[in-house]
N, C-alpha and C. Protein backbone atom coordinates (compact mmCIF):
# COMPACT_ATOMS: atom_id res chain seq x y z
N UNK A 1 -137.27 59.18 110.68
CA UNK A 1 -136.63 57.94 111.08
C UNK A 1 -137.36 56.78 110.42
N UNK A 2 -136.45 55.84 109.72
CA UNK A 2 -137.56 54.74 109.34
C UNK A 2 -137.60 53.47 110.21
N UNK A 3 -138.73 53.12 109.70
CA UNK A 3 -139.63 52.44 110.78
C UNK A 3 -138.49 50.86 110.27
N UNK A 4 -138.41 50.05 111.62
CA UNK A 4 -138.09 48.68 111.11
C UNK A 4 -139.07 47.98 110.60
N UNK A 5 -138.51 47.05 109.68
CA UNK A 5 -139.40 46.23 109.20
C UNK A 5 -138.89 44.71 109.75
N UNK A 6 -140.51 44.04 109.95
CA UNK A 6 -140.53 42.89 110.20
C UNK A 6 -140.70 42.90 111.92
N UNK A 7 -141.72 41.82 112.48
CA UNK A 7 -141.68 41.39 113.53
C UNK A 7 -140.22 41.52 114.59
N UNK A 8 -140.54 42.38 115.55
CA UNK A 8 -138.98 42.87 116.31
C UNK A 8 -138.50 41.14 116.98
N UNK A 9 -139.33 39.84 116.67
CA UNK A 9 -138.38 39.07 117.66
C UNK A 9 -137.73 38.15 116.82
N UNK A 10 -137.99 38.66 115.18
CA UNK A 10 -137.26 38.04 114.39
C UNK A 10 -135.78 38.98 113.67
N UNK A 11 -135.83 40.03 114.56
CA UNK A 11 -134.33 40.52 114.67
C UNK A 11 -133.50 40.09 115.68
N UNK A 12 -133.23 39.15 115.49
CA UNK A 12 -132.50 38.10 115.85
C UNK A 12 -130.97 37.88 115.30
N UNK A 13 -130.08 37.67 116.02
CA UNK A 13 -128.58 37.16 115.70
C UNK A 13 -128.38 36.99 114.11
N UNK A 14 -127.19 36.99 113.36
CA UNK A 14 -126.92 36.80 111.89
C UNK A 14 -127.10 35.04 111.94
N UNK A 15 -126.67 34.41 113.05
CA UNK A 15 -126.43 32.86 113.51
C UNK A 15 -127.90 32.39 113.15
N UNK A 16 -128.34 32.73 113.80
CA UNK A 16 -130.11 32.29 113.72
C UNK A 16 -131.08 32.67 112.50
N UNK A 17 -130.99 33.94 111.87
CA UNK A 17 -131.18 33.95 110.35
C UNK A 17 -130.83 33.11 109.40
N UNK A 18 -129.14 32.50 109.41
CA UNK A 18 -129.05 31.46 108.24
C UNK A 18 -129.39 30.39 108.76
N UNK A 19 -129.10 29.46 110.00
CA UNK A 19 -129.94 28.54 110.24
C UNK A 19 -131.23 28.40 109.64
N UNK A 20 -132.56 29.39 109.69
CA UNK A 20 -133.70 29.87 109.37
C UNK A 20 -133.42 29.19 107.97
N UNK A 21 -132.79 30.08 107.30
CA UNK A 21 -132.54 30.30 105.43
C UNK A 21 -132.18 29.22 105.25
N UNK A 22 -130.98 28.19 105.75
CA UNK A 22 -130.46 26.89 105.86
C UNK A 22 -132.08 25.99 105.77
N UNK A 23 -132.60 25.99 106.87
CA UNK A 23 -133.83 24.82 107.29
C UNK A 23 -135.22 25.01 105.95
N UNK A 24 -135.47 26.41 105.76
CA UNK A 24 -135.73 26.83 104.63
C UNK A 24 -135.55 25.87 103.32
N UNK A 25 -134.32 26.20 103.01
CA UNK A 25 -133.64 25.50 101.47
C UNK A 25 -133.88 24.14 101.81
N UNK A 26 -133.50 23.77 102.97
CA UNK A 26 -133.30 21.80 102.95
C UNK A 26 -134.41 21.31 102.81
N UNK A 27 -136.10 22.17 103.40
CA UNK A 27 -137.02 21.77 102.92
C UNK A 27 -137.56 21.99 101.99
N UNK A 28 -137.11 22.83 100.94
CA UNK A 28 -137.38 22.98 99.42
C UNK A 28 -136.92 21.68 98.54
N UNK A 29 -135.38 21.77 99.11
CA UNK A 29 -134.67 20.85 98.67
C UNK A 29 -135.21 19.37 98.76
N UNK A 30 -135.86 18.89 99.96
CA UNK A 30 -136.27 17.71 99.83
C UNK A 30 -137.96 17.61 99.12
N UNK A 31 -138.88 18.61 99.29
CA UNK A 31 -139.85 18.61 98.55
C UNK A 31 -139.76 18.45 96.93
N UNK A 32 -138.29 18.74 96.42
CA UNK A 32 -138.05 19.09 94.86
C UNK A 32 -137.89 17.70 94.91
N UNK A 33 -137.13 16.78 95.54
CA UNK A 33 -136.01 15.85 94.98
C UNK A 33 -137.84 14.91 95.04
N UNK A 34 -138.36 14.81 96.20
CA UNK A 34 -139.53 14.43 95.80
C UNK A 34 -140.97 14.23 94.47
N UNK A 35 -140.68 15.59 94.29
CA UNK A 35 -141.07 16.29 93.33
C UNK A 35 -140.91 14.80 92.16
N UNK A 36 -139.09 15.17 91.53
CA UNK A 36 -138.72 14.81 90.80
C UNK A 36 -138.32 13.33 90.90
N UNK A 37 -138.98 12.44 91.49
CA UNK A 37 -138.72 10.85 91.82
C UNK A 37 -140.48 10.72 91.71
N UNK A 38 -140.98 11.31 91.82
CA UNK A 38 -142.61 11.09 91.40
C UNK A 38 -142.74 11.66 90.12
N UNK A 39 -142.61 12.83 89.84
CA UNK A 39 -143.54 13.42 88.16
C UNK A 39 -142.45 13.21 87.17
N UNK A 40 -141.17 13.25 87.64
CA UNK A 40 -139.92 13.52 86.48
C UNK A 40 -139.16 12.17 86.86
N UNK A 41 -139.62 10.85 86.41
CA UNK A 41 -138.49 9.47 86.59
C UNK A 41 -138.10 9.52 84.90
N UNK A 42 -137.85 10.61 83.78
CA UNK A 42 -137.69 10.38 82.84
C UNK A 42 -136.35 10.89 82.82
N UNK A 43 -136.07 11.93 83.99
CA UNK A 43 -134.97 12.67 84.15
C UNK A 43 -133.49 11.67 84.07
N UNK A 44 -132.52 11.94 83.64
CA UNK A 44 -131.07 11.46 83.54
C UNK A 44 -131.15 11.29 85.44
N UNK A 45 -131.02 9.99 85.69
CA UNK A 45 -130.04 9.57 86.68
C UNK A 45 -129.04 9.98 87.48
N UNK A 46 -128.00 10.87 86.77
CA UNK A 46 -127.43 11.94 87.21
C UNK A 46 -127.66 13.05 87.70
N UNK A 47 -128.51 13.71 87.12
CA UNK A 47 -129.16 14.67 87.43
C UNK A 47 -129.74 14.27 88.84
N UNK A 48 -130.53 13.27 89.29
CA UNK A 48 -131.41 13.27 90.34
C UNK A 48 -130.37 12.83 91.38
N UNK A 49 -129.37 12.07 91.22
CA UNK A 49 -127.95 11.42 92.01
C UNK A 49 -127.32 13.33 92.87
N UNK A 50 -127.40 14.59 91.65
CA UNK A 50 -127.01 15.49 91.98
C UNK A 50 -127.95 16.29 92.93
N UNK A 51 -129.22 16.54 92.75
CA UNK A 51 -130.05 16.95 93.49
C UNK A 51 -130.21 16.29 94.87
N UNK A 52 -130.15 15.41 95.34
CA UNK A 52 -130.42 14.40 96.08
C UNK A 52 -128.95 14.84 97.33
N UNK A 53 -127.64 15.03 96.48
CA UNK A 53 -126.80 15.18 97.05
C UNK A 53 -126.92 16.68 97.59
N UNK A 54 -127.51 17.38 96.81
CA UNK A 54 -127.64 19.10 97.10
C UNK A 54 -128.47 19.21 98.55
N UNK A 55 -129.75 18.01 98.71
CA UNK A 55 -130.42 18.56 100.18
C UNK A 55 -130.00 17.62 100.73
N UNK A 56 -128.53 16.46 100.59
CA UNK A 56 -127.83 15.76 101.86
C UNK A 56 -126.92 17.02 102.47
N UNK A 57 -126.29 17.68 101.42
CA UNK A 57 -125.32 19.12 101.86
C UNK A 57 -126.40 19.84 102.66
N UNK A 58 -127.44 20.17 102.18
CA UNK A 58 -128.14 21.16 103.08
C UNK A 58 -128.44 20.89 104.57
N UNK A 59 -128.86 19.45 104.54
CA UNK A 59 -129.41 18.83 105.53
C UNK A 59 -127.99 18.69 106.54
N UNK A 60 -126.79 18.22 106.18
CA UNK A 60 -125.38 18.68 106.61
C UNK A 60 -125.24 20.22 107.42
N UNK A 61 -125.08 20.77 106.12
CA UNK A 61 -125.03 22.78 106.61
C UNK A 61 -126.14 22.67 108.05
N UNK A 62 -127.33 22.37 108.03
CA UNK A 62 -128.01 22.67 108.91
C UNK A 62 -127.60 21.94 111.00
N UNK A 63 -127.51 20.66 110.56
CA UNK A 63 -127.18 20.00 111.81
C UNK A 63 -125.65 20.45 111.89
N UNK A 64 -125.09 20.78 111.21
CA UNK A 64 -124.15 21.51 112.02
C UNK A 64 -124.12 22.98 112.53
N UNK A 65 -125.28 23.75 112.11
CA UNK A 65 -125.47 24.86 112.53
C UNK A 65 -126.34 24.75 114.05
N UNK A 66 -127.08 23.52 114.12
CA UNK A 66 -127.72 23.27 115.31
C UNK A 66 -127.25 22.73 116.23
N UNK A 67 -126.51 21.66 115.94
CA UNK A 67 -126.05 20.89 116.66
C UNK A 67 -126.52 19.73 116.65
N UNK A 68 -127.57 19.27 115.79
CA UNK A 68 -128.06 18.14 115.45
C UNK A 68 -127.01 17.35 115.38
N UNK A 69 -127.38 15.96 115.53
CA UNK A 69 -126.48 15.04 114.50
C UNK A 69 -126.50 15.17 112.89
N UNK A 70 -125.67 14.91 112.29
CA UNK A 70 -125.68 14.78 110.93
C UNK A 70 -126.52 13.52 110.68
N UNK A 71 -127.04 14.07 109.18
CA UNK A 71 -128.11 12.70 108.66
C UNK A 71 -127.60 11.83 108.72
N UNK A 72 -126.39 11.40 108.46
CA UNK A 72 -125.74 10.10 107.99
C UNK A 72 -125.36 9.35 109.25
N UNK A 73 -125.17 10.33 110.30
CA UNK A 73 -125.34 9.46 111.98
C UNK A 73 -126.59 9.30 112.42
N UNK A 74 -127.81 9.94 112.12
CA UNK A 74 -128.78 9.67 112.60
C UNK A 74 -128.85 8.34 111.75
N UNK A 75 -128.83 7.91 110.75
CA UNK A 75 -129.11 7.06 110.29
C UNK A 75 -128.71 6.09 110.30
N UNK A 76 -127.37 5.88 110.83
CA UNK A 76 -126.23 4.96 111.70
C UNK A 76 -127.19 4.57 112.65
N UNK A 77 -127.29 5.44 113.04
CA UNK A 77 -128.24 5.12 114.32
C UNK A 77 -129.36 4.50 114.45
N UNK A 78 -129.68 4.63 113.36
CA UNK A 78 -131.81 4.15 113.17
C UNK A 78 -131.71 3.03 113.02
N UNK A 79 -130.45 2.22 112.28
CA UNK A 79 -130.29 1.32 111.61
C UNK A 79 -128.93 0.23 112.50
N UNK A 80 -128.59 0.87 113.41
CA UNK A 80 -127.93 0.33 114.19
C UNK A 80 -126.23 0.13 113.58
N UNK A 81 -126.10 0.72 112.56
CA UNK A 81 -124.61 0.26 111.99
C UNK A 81 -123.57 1.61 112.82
N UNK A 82 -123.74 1.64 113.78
CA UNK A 82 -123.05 2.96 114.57
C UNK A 82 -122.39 1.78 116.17
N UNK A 83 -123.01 0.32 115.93
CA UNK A 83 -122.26 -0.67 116.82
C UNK A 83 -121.80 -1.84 116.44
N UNK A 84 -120.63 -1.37 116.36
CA UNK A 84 -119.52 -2.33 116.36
C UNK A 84 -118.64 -3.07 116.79
């Protein structure tokens, strides 16, 4: 019989794995875009306009897998343009 692999309390739901993999990427994603607004400002404009948009999607995918608010309401919010 083979043995499972991995910690038994991270066999967990398919729901809660991509969340995981989701929160994962969005913080790659924002460490890169970082990355590349500090060592790489030589980069095309576009390029960084696209990346930038890749961990707003992620950051998206995720609060809706949680139930978070989405970034763009939290930020309504921080900033008060959510009262009108």
């Amino acid at each position: 019989m083979a043995k499972p692999n991995g910690h038994p309390g991270r066999a967990e739901d398919k729901a809660k794995q991509l969340e995981r993999r989701v929160n994962d990427l969005m913080r790659q994603a924002v460490k890169l875009n970082q990355d590349m607004q500090t060592n790489h400002g030589d980069l095309h404009p576009d390029i960084q306009v696209h990346a930038q948009s890749a961990a707003l999607n992620l950051m998206a995918i995720y609060s809706h897998l949680t139930g978070l608010p989405a970034p763009w309401d939290a930020r309504a919010e921080a900033m008060g343009w959510n009262r009108v």
